[in-house]
Protein backbone atom coordinates (compact mmCIF):
# COMPACT_ATOMS: atom_id res chain seq x y z
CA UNK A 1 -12.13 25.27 25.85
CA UNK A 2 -11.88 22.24 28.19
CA UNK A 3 -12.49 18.74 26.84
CA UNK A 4 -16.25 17.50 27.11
CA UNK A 5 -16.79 14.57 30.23
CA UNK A 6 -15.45 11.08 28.71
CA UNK A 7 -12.82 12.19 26.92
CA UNK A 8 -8.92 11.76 27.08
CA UNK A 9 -6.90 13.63 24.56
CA UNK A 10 -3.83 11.81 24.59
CA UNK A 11 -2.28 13.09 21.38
CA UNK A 12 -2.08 16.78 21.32
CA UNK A 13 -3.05 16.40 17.23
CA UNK A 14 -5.90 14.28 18.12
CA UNK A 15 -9.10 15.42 19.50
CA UNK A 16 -12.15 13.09 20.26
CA UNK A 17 -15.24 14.68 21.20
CA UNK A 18 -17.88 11.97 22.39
CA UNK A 19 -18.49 10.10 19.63
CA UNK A 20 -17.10 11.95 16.86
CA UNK A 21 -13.85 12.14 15.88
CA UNK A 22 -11.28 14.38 13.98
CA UNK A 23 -7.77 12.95 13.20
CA UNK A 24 -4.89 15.31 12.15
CA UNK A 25 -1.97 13.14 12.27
CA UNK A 26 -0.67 10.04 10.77
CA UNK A 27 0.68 8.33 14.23
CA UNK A 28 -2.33 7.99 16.39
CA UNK A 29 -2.80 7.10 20.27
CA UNK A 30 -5.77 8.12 22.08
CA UNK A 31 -8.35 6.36 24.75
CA UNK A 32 -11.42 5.86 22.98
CA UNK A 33 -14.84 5.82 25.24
CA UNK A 34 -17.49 3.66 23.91
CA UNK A 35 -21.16 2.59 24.75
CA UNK A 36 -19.99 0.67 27.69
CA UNK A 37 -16.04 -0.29 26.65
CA UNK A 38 -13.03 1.81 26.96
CA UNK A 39 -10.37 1.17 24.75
CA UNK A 40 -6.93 2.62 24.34
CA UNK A 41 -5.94 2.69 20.85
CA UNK A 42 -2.54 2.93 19.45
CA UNK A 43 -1.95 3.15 15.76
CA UNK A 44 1.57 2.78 13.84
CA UNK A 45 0.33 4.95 11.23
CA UNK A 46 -2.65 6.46 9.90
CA UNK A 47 -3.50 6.95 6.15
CA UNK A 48 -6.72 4.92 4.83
CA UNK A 49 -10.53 5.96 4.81
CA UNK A 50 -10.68 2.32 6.10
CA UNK A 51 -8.88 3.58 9.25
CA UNK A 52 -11.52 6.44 9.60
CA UNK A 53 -13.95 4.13 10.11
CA UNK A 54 -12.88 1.47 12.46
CA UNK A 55 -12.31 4.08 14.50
CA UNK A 56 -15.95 5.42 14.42
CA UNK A 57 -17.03 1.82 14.78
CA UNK A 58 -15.23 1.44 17.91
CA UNK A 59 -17.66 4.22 19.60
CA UNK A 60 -20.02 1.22 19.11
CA UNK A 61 -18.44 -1.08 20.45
CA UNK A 62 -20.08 -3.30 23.58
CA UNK A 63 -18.59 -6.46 24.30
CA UNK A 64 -14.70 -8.27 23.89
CA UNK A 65 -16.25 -10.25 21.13
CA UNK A 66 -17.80 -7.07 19.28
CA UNK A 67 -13.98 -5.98 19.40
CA UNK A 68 -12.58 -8.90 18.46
CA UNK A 69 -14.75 -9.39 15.47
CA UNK A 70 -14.31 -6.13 14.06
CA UNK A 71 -10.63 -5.80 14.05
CA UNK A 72 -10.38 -9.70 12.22
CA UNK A 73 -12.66 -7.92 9.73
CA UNK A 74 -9.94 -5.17 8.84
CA UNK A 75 -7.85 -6.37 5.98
CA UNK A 76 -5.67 -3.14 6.12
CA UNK A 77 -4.48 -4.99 9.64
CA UNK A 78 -1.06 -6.84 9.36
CA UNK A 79 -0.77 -7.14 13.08
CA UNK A 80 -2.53 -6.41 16.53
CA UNK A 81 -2.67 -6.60 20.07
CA UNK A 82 -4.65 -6.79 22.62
CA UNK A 83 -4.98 -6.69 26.23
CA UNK A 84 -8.02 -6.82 28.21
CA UNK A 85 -7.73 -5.51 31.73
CA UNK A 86 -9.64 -8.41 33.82
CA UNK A 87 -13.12 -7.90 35.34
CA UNK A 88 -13.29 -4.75 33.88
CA UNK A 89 -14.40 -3.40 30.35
CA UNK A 90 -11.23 -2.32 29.82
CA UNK A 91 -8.81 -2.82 26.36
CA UNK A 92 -5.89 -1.95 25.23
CA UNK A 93 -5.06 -2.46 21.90
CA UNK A 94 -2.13 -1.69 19.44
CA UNK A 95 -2.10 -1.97 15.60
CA UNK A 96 0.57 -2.42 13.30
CA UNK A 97 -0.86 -1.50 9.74
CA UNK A 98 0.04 -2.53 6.24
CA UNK A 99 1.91 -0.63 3.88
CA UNK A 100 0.76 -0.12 0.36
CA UNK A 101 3.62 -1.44 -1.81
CA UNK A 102 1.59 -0.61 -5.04
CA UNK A 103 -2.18 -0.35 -6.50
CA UNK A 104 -3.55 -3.61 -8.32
CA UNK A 105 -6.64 -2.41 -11.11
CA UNK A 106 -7.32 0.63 -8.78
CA UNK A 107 -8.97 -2.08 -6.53
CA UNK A 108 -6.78 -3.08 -3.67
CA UNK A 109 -3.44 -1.85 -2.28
CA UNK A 110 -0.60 -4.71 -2.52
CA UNK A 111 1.97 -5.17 0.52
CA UNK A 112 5.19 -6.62 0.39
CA UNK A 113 3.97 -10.42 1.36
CA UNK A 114 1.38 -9.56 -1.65
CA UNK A 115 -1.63 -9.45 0.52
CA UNK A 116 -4.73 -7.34 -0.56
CA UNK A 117 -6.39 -4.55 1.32
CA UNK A 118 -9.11 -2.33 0.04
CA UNK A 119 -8.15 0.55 -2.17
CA UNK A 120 -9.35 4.04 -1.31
CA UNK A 121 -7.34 6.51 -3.45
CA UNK A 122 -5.67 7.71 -0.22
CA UNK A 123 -2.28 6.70 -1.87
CA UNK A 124 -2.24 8.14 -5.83
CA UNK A 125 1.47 8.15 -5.88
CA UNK A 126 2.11 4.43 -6.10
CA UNK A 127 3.23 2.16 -9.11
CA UNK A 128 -0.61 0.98 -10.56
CA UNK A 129 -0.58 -2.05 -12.04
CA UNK A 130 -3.47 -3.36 -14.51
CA UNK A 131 -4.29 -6.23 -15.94
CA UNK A 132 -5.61 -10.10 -15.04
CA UNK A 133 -2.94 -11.03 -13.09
CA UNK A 134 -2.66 -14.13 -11.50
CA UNK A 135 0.68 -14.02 -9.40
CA UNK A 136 1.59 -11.14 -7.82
CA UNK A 137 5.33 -11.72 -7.33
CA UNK A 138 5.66 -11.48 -11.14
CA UNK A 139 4.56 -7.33 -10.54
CA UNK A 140 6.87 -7.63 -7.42
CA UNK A 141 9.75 -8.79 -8.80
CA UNK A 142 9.65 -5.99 -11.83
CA UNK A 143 9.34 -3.49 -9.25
CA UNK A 144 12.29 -5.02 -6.70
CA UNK A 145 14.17 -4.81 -10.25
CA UNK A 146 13.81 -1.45 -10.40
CA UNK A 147 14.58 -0.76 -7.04
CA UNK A 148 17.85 -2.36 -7.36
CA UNK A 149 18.76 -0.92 -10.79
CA UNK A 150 17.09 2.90 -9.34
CA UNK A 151 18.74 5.21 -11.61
CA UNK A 152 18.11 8.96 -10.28
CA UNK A 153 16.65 9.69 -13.77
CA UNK A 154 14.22 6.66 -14.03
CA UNK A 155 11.24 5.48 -12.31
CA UNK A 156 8.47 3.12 -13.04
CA UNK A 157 5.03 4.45 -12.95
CA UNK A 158 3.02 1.29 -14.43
CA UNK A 159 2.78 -2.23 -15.05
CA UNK A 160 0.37 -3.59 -18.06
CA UNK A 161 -0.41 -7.29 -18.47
CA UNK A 162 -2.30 -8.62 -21.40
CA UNK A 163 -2.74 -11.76 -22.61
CA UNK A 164 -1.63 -10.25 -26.34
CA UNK A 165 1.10 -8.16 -25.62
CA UNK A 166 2.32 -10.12 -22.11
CA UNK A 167 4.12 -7.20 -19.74
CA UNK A 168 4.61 -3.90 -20.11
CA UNK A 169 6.37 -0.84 -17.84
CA UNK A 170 5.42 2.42 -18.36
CA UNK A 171 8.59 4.96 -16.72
CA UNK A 172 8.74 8.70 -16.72
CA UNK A 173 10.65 8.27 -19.71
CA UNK A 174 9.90 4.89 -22.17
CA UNK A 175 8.25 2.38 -22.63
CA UNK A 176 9.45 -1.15 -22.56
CA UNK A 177 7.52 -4.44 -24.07
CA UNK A 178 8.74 -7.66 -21.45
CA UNK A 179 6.83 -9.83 -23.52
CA UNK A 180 4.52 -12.75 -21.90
CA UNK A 181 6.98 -14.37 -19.29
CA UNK A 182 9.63 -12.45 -16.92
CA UNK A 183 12.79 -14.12 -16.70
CA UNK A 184 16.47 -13.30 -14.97
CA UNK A 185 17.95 -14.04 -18.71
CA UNK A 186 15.43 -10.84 -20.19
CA UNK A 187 15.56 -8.76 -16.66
CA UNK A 188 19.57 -8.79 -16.97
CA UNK A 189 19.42 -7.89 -21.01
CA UNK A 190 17.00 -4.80 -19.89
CA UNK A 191 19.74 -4.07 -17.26
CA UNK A 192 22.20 -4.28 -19.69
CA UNK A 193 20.05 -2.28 -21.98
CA UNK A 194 19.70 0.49 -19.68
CA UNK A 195 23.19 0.97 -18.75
CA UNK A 196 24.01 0.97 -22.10
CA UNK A 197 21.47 4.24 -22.22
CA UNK A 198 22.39 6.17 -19.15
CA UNK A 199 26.35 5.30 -20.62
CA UNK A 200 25.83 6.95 -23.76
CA UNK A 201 22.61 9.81 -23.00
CA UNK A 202 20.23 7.98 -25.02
CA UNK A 203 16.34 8.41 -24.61
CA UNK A 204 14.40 5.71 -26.70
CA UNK A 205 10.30 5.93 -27.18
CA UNK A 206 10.00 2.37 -26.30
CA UNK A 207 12.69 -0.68 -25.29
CA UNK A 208 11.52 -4.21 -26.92
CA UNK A 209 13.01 -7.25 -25.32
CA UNK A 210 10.34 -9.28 -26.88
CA UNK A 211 12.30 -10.41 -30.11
CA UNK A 212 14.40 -13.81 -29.45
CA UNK A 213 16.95 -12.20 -31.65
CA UNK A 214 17.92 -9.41 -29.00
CA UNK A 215 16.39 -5.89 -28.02
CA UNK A 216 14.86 -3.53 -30.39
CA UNK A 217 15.04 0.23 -29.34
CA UNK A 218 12.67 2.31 -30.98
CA UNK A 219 13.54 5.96 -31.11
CA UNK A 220 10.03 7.36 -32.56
CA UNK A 221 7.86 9.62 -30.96
């Protein structure tokens, strides 16, 4: 079956149909025909239920300014461009999107420079973090720790802050109790800590570096 008038199938896993749309790949480029605009739309990739619908908005698109003002309101956005193709109404535009780094209070999705974008449980298998948190490069720089450190047999699967118990990770395997501030004097003990594990084959319930006097290792279930 041949295309309907007005539409360009420039992705063979992308098929626009007038105004509606159905999206079947990640890595999107396609000409979009709207009321009176035509836009050509490239996307890096393509993931979020925000996506979804910019992309039905711009169907309703009329004027530069209508497109203008509705990609600065996309927060999932990290960078853009756009061309418009003089005297004509004519646009092509290209999108770099953010990447999820990990899920703050299953309300936003956190990026590497810590900027916010709306949550939409498109990405489940991301470190959650909880809590009233009011700097997000303390989350960060537990995470980057555990990047660095990246046993094969460990991974960190949440973050707790309270203001009683201070942080706490949650891995596939333990537990461990930071305490209220994160410093490179209690990240490097936990280090040492969990080479000292791996070394010797040793699965505690729960690693306390909370204690002044050094770490407690708790072996209960």
């Amino acid at each position: 079956m041949s295309d309907p008038p007005n539409t360009l199938v420039t992705n063979p896993f992308l098929q626009y149909k007038g105004k509606s749309v159905i999206l079947l790949t990640s890595l999107s480029s396609a000409i979009l025909y709207a009321k009176d605009f035509t836009i050509d739309l490239t996307l890096d990739k393509f993931f979020l239920e925000s996506q979804k619908i910019f992309i039905e908005d711009l169907n309703k698109i009329n004027t530069k300014n209508d497109l203008e003002n509705l990609i600065k309101a996309q927060d999932w956005i990290d960078e853009y461009k756009i061309n418009f193709k003089p005297f004509t109404k004519f646009a092509k535009l290209n999108i770099k999107s953010r990447n999820p780094f990990f899920i703050l209070n299953n309300k936003y999705f956190i990026d590497k420079d810590l900027k916010k974008f709306k949550f939409d449980e498109t990405q489940l298998n991301l470190i959650l973090v909880e809590g009233p948190i009011k700097d997000l490069q303390d989350p960060l720089n537990i995470i980057s720790f555990f990047e660095k450190y990246n046993p094969d047999e460990l991974y960190l699967k949440k973050i707790i802050f309270t203001y009683v118990s201070g942080w706490e990770m949650h891995t596939n395997s333990f537990q461990i109790k930071l305490g209220k501030t994160i410093s490179n004097v209690k990240l490097e003990s936990l280090q040492d800590t969990l080479n000292y594990l791996y070394e010797n084959r040793k699965i505690p319930s729960m690693i306390d570096l909370r204690n002044k006097d050094g770490v407690a290792l708790n072996y209960g279930k």
